[in-house]
C-alpha atoms as a PDB file:
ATOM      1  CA  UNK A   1     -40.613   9.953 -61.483  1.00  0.00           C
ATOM      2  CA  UNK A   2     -40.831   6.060 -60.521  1.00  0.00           C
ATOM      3  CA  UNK A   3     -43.088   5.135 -63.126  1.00  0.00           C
ATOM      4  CA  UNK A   4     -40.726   7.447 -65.505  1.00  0.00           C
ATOM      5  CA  UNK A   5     -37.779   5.290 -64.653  1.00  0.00           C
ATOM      6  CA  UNK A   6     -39.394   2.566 -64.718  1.00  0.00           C
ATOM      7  CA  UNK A   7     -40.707   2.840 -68.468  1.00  0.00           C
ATOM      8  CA  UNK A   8     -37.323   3.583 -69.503  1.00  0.00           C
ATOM      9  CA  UNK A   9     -35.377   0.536 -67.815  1.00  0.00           C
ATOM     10  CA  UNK A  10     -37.631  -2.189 -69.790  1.00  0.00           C
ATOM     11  CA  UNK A  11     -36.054  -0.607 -72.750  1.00  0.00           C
ATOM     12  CA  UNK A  12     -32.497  -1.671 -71.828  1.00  0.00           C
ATOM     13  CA  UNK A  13     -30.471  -3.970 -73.426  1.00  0.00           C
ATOM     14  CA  UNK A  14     -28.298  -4.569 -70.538  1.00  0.00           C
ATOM     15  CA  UNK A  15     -30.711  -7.541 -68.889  1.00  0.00           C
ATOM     16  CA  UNK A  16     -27.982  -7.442 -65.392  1.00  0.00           C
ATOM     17  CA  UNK A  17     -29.273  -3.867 -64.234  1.00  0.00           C
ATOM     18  CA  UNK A  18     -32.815  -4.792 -64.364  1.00  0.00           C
ATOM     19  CA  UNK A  19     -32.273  -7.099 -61.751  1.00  0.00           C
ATOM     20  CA  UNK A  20     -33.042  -4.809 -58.691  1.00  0.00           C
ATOM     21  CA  UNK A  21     -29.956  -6.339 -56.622  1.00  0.00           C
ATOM     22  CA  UNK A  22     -27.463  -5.566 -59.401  1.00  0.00           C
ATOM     23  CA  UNK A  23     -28.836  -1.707 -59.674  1.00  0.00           C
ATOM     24  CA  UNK A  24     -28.222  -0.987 -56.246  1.00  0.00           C
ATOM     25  CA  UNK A  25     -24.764  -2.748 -56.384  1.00  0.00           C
ATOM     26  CA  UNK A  26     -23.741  -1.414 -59.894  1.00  0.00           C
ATOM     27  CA  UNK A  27     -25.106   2.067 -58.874  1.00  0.00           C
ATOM     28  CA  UNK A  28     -23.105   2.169 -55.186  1.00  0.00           C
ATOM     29  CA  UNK A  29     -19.954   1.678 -57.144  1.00  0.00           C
ATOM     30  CA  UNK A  30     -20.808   4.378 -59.220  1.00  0.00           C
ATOM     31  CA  UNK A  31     -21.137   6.780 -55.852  1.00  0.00           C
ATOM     32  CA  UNK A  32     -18.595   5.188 -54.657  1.00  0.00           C
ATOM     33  CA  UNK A  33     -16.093   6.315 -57.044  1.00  0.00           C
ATOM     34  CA  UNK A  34     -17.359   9.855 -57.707  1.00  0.00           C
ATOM     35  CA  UNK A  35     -17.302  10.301 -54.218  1.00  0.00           C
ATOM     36  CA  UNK A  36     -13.482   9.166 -53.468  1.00  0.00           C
ATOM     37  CA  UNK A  37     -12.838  11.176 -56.421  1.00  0.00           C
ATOM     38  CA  UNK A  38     -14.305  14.569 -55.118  1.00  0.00           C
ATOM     39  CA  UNK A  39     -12.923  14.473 -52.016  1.00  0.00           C
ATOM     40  CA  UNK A  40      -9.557  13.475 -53.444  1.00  0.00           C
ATOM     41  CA  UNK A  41      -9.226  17.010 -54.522  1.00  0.00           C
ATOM     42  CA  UNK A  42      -7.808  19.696 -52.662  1.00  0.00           C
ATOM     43  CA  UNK A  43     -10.415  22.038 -51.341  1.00  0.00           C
ATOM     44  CA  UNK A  44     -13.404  19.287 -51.650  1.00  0.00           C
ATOM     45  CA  UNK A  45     -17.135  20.041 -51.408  1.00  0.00           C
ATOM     46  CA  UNK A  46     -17.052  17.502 -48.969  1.00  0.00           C
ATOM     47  CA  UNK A  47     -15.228  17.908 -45.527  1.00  0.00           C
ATOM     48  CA  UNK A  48     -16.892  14.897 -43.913  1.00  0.00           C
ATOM     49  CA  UNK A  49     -19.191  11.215 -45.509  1.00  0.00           C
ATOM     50  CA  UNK A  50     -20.259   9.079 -43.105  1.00  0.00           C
ATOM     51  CA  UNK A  51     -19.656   5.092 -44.482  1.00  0.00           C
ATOM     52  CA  UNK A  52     -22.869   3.933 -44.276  1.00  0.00           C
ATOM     53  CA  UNK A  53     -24.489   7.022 -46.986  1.00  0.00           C
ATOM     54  CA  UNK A  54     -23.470   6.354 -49.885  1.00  0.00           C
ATOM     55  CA  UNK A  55     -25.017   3.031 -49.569  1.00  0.00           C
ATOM     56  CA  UNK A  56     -28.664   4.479 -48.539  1.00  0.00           C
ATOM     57  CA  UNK A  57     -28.408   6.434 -51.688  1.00  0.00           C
ATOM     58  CA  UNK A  58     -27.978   3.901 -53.358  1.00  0.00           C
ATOM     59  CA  UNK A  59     -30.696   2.027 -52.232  1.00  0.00           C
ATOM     60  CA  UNK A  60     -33.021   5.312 -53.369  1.00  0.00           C
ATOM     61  CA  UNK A  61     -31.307   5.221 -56.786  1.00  0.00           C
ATOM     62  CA  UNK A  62     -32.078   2.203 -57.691  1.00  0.00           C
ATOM     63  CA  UNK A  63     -35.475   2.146 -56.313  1.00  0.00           C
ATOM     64  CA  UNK A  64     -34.909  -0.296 -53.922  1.00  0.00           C
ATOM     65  CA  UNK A  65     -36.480   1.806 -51.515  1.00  0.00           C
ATOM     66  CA  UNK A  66     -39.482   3.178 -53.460  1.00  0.00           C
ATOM     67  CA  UNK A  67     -40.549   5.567 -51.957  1.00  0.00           C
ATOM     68  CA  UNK A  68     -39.503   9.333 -51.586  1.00  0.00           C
ATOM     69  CA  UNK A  69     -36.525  10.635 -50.208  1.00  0.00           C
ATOM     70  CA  UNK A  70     -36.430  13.480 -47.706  1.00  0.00           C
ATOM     71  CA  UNK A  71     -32.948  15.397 -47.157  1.00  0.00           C
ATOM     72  CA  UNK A  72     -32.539  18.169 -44.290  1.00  0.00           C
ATOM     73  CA  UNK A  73     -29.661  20.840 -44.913  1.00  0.00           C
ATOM     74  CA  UNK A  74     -28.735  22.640 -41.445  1.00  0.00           C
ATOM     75  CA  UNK A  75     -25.634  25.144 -40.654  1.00  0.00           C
ATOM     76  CA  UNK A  76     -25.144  28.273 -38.969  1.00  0.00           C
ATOM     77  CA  UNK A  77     -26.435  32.142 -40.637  1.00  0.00           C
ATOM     78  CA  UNK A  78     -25.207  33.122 -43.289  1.00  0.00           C
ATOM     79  CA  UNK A  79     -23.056  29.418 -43.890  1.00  0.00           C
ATOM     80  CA  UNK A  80     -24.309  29.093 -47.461  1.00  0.00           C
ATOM     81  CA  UNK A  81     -27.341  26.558 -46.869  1.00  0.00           C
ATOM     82  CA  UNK A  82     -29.718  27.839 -48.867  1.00  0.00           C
ATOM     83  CA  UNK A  83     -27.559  28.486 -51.600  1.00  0.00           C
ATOM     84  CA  UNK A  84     -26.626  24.928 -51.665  1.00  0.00           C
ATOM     85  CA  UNK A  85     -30.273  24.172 -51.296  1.00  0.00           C
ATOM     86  CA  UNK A  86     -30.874  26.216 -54.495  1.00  0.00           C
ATOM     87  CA  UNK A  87     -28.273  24.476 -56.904  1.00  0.00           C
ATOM     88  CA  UNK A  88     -29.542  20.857 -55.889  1.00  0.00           C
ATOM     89  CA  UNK A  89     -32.534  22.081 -56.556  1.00  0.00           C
ATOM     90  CA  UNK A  90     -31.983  23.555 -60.159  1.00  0.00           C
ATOM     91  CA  UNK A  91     -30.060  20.891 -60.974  1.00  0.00           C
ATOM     92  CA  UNK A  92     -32.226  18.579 -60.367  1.00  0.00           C
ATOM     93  CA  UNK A  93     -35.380  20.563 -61.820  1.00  0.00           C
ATOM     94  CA  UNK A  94     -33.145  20.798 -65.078  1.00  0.00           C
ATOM     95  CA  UNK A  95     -32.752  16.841 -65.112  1.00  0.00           C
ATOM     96  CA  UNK A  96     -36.179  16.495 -64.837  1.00  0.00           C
ATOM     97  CA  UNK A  97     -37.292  19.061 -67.500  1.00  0.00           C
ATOM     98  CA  UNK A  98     -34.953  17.248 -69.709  1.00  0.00           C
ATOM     99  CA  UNK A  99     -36.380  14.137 -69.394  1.00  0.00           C
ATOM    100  CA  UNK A 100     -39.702  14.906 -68.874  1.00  0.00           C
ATOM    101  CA  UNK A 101     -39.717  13.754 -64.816  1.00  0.00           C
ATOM    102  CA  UNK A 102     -42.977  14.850 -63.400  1.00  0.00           C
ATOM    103  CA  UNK A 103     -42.716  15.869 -59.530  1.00  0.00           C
ATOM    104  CA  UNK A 104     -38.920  15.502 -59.176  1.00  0.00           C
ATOM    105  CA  UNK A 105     -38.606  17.343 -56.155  1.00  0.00           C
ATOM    106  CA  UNK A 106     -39.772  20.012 -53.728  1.00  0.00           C
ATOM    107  CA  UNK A 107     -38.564  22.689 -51.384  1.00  0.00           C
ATOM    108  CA  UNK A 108     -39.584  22.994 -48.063  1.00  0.00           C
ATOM    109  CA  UNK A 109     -38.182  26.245 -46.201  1.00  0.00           C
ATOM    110  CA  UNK A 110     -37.864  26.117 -42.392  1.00  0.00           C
ATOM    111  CA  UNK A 111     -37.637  29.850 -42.186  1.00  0.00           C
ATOM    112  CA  UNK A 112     -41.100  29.942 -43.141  1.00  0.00           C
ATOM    113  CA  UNK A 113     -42.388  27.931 -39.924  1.00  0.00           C
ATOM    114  CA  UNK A 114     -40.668  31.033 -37.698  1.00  0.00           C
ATOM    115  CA  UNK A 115     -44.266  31.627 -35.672  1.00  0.00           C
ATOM    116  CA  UNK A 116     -45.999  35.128 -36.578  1.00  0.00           C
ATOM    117  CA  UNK A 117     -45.048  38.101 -34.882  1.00  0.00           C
ATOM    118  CA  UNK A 118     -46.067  41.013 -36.546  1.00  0.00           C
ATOM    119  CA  UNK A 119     -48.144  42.124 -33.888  1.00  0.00           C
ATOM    120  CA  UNK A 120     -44.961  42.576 -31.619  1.00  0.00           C
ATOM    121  CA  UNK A 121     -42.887  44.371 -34.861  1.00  0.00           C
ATOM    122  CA  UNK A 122     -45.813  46.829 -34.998  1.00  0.00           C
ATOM    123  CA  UNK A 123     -45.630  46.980 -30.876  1.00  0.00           C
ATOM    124  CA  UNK A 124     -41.758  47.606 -31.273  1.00  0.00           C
ATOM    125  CA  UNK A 125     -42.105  50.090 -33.929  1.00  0.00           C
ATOM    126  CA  UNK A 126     -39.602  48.326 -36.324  1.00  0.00           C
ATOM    127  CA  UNK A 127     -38.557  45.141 -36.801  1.00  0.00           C
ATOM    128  CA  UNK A 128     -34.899  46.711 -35.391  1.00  0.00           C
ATOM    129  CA  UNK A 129     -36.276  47.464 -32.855  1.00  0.00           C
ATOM    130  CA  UNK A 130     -37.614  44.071 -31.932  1.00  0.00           C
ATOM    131  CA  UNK A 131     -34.858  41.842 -33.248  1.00  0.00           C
ATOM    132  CA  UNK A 132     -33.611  43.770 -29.848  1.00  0.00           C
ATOM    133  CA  UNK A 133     -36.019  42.074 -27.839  1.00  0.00           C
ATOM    134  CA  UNK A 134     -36.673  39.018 -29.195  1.00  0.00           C
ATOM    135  CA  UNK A 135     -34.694  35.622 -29.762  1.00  0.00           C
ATOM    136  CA  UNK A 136     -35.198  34.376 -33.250  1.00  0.00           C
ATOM    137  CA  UNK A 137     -32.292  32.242 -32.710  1.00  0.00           C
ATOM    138  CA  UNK A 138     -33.274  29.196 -31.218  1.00  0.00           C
ATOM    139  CA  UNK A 139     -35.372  26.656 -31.803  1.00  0.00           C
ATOM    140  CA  UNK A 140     -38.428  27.409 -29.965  1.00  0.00           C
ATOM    141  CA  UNK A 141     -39.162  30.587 -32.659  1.00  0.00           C
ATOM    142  CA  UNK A 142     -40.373  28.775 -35.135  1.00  0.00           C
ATOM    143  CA  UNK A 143     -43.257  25.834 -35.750  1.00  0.00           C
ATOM    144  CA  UNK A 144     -40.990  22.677 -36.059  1.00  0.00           C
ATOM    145  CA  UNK A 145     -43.430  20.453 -34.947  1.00  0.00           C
ATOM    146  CA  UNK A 146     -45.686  21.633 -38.045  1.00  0.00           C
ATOM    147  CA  UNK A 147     -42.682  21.777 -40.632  1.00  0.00           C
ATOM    148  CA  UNK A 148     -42.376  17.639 -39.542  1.00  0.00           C
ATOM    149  CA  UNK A 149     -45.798  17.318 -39.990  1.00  0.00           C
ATOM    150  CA  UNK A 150     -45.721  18.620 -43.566  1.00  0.00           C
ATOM    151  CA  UNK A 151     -43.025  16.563 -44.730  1.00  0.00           C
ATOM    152  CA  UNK A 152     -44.162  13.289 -43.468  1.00  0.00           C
ATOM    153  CA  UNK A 153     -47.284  14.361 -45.467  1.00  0.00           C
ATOM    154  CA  UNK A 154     -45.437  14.749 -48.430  1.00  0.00           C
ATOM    155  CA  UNK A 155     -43.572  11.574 -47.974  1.00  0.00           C
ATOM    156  CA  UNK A 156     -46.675   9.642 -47.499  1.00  0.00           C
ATOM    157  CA  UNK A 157     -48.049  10.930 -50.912  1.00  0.00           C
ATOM    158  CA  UNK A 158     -50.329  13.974 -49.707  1.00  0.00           C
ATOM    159  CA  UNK A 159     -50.806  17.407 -51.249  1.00  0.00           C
ATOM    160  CA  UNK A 160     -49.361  19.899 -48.655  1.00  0.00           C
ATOM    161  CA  UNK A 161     -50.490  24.029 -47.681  1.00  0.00           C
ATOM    162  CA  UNK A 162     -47.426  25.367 -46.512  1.00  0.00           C
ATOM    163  CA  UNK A 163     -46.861  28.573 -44.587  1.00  0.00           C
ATOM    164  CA  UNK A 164     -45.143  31.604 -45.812  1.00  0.00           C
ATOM    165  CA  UNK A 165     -42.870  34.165 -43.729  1.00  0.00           C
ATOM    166  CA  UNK A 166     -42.223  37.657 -44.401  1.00  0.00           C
ATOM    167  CA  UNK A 167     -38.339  37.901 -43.988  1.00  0.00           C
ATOM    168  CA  UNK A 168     -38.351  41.764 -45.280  1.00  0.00           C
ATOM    169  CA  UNK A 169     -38.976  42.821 -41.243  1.00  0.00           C
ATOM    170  CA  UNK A 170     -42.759  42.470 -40.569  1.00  0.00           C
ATOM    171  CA  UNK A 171     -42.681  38.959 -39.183  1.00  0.00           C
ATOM    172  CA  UNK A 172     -46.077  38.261 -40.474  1.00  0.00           C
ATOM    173  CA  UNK A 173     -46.693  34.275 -41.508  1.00  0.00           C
ATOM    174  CA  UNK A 174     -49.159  33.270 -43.745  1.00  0.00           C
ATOM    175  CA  UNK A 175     -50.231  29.545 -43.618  1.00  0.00           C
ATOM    176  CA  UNK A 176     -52.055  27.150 -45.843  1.00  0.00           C
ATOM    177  CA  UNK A 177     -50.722  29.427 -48.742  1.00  0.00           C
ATOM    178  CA  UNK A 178     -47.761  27.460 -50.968  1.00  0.00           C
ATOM    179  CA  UNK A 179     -48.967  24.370 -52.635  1.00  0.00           C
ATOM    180  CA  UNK A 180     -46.467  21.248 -51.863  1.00  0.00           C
ATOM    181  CA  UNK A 181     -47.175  18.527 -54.210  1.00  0.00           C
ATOM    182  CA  UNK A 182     -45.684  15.129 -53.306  1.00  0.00           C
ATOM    183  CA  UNK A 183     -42.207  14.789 -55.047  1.00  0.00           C
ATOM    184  CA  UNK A 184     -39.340  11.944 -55.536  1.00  0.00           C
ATOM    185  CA  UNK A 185     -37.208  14.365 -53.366  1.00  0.00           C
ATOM    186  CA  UNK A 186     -38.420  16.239 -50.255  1.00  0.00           C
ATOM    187  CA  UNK A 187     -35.489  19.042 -49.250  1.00  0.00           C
ATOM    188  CA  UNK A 188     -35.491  21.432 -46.228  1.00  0.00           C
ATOM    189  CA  UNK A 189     -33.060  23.889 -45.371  1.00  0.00           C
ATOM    190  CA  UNK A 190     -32.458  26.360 -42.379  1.00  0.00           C
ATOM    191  CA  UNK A 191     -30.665  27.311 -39.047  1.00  0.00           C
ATOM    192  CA  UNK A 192     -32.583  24.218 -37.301  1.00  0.00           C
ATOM    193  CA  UNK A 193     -33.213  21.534 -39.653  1.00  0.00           C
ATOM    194  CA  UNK A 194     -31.698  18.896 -37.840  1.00  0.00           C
ATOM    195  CA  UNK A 195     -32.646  19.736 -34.019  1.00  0.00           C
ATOM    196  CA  UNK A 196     -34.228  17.361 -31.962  1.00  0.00           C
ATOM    197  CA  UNK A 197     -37.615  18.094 -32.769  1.00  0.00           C
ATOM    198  CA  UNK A 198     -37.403  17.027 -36.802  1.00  0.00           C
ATOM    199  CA  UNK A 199     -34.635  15.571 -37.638  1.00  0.00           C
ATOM    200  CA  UNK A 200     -35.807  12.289 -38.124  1.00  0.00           C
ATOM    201  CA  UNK A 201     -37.944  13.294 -40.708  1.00  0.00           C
ATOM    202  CA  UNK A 202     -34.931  12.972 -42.820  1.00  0.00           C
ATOM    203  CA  UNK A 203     -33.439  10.075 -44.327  1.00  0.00           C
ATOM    204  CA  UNK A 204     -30.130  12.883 -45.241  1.00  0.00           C
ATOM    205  CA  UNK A 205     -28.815  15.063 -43.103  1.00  0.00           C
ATOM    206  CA  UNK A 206     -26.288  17.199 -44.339  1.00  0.00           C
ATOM    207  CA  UNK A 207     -24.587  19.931 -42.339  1.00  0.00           C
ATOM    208  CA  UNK A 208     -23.103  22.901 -43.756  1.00  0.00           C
ATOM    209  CA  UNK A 209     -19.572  24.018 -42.365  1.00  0.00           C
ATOM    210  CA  UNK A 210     -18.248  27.510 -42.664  1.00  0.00           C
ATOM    211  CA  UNK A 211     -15.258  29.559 -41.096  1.00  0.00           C
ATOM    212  CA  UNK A 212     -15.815  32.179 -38.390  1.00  0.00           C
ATOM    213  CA  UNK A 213     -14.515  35.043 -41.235  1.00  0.00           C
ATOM    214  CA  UNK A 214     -16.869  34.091 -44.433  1.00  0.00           C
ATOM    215  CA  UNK A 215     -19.703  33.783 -42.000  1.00  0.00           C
ATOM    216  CA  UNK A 216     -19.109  37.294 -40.600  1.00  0.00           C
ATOM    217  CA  UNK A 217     -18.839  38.753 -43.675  1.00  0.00           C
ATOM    218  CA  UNK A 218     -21.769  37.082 -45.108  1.00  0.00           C
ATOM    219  CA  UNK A 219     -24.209  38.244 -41.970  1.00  0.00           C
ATOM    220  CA  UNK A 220     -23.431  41.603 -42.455  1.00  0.00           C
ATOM    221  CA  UNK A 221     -23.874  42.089 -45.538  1.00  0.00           C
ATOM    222  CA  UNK A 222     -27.387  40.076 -45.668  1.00  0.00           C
ATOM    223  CA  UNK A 223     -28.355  42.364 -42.470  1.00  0.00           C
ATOM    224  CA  UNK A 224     -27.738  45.763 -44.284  1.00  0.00           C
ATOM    225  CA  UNK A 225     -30.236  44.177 -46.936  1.00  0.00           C
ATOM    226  CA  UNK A 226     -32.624  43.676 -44.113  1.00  0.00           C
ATOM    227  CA  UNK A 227     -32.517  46.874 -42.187  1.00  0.00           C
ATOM    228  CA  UNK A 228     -31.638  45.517 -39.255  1.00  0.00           C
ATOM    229  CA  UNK A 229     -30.056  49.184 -39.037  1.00  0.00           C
ATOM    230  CA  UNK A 230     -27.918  49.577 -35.254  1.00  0.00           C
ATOM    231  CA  UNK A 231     -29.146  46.103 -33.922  1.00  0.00           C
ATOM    232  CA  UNK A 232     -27.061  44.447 -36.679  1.00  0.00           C
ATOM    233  CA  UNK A 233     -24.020  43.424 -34.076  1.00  0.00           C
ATOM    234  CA  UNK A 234     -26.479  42.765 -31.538  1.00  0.00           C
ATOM    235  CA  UNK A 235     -27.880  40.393 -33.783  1.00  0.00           C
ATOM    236  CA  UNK A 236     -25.089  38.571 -35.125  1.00  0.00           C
ATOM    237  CA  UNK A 237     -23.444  38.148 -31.027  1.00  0.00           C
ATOM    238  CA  UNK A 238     -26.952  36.429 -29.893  1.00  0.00           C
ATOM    239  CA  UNK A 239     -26.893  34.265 -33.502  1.00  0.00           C
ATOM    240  CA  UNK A 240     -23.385  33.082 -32.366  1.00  0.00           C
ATOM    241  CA  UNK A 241     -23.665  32.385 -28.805  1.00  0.00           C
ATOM    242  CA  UNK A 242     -26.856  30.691 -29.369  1.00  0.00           C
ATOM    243  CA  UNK A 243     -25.382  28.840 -32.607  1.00  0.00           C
ATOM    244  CA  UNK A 244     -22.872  26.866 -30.110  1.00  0.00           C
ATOM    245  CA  UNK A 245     -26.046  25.593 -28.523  1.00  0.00           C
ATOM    246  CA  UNK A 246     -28.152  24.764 -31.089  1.00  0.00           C
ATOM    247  CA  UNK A 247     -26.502  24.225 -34.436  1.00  0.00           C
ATOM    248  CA  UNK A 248     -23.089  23.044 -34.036  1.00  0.00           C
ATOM    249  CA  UNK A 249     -24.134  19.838 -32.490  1.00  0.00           C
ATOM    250  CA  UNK A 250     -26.219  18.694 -34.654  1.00  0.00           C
ATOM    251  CA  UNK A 251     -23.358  18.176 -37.211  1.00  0.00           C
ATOM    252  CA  UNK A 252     -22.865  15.051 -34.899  1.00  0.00           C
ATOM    253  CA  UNK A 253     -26.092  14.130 -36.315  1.00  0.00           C
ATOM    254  CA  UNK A 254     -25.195  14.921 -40.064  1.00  0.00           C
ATOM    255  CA  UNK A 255     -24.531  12.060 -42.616  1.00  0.00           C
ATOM    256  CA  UNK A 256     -22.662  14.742 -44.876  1.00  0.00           C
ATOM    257  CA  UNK A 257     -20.722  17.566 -43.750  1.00  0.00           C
ATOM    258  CA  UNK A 258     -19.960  20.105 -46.996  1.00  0.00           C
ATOM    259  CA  UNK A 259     -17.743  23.350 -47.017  1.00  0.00           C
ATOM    260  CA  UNK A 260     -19.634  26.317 -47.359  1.00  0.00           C
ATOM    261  CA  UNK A 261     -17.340  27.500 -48.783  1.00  0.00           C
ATOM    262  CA  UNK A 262     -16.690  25.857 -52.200  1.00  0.00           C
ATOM    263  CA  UNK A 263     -17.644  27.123 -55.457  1.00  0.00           C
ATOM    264  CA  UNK A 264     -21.341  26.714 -56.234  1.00  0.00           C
ATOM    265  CA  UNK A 265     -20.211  24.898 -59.552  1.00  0.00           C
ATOM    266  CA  UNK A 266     -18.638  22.212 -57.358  1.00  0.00           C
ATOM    267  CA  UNK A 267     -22.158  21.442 -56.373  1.00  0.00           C
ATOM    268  CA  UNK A 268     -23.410  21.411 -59.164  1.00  0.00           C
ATOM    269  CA  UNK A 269     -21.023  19.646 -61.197  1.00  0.00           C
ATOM    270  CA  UNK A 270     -20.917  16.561 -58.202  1.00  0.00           C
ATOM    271  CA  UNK A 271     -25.379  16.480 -58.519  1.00  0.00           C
ATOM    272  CA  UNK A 272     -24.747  16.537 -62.028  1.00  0.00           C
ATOM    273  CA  UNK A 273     -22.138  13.170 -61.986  1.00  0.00           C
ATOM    274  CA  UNK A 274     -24.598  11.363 -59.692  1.00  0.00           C
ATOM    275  CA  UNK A 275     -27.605  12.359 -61.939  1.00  0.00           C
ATOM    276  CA  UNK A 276     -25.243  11.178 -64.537  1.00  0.00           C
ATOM    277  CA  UNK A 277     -25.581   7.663 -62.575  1.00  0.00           C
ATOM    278  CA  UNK A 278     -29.285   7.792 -63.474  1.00  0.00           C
ATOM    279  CA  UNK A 279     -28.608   8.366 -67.140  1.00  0.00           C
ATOM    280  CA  UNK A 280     -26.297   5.269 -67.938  1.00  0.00           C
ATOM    281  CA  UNK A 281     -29.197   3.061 -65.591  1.00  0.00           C
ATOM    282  CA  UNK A 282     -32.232   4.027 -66.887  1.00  0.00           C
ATOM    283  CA  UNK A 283     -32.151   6.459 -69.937  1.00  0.00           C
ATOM    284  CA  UNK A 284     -29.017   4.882 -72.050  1.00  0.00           C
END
């Protein structure tokens, strides 16, 4: 993607933004005002910036920083993370396809590092039956220290095996089985993407915020689709006792804090403006 950009600014007319100083400064007020603008509206995607973001972005954008960009999405079950995830992602991927960006970005899921326990499902009977016994909410269920490994990897320019996890109810993970190639943008979602463990693998955090009601109603409809069968509320009580201690504060640690509840449009439309950004720098 670097060397795409960088093709296409020698063919500007506009001799100020290929100074790398005026980029970053032309492109921060760029973010600057499509930022006060979005959270100018009334039910904004945004519930919380931190000052000093917009101007690391920036410094991305414009390639002042050249290398890639890593961005960790956390929240509590059912809070709309991956969803979010998924239309940055598409976005993106579209921008890319359009103009031909090789690599733009890849997805790294931290539900896939849970550790492998489909010997104790097959123990248990069902995977009901051990969701009773064992706590898959906290951090110590899944491979962290691996996930961090992987994306420093990636940042550093290396091709990446990533594990896969069955989320159907065997608990089985596969490793070395998803190719990662090293992309522009590195993005991880899940329950416990910015604990202690990796969260400074990230150069983003972003936290996603959700009332007590939407995230109810989201849970249990995502745990009929699992079969978690009778051990449903069980389930869902552990998730949110153990959410107070390890996922609500790490939004003290988030750089972004965005309502889970917004329409997915909204995030696309906001990717969209700041890709937009890229367009009038280096395409126009």
């Amino acid at each position: 993607m670097q060397n795409t950009l960088v093709n296409n600014l020698t063919k500007k007319s506009n001799s100020f933004l290929q100074s790398e100083t005026n980029r970053c400064l032309f492109i921060e007020k760029k973010l600057h005002q499509i930022f006060y603008e979005e959270m100018s509206k009334r039910n904004p995607i945004f519930l919380r910036v931190e000052e000093s973001v917009i101007h690391r972005i920036s410094l991305f954008m414009s390639q002042t920083i050249s290398r890639s960009c890593s961005i960790g999405i956390a929240g509590e079950t059912a809070s709309g993370k991956s969803t979010i995830a998924y239309d940055i992602i598409s976005t993106i991927e579209n921008f890319a396809s359009e103009y031909n960006i090789i690599n733009a970005i890849t997805r790294i899921n931290t539900d896939d590092y849970y550790y492998d326990r489909s010997e104790m499902v097959k123990k248990a009977g069902s995977f009901a039956e051990f969701a009773k016994h064992y706590d898959l909410d906290v951090p110590e269920a899944l491979e962290l220290e691996l996930m961090k490994k992987h994306i420093k990897s990636l940042l550093f320019g290396d091709t990446v095996f990533l594990p896969e996890y069955d989320m159907s109810g065997t608990a089985i993970r596969r490793d070395n089985v998803k190719l990662a190639l090293p992309s522009k943008i590195i993005i991880s979602e899940g329950l416990f993407t910015l604990t202690e463990k990796i969260a400074d693998a990230f150069d983003f955090k972003i936290y996603v915020d959700v009332t007590h009601k939407v995230q109810k109603e989201r849970f249990y409809k995502r745990a009929e689709e699992r079969n978690l069968g009778d051990s449903a509320d069980e389930v869902y009580k552990n998730a949110s006792l153990k959410a107070q201690t390890y996922i609500h504060p790490t939004a003290m640690k988030a750089d972004i804090i965005l309502s889970g509840e917004a329409d997915r449009e909204s995030y696309r439309h906001f990717i969209s403006r700041m890709l937009d950004i890229l367009k009038e720098v280096y395409f126009n």
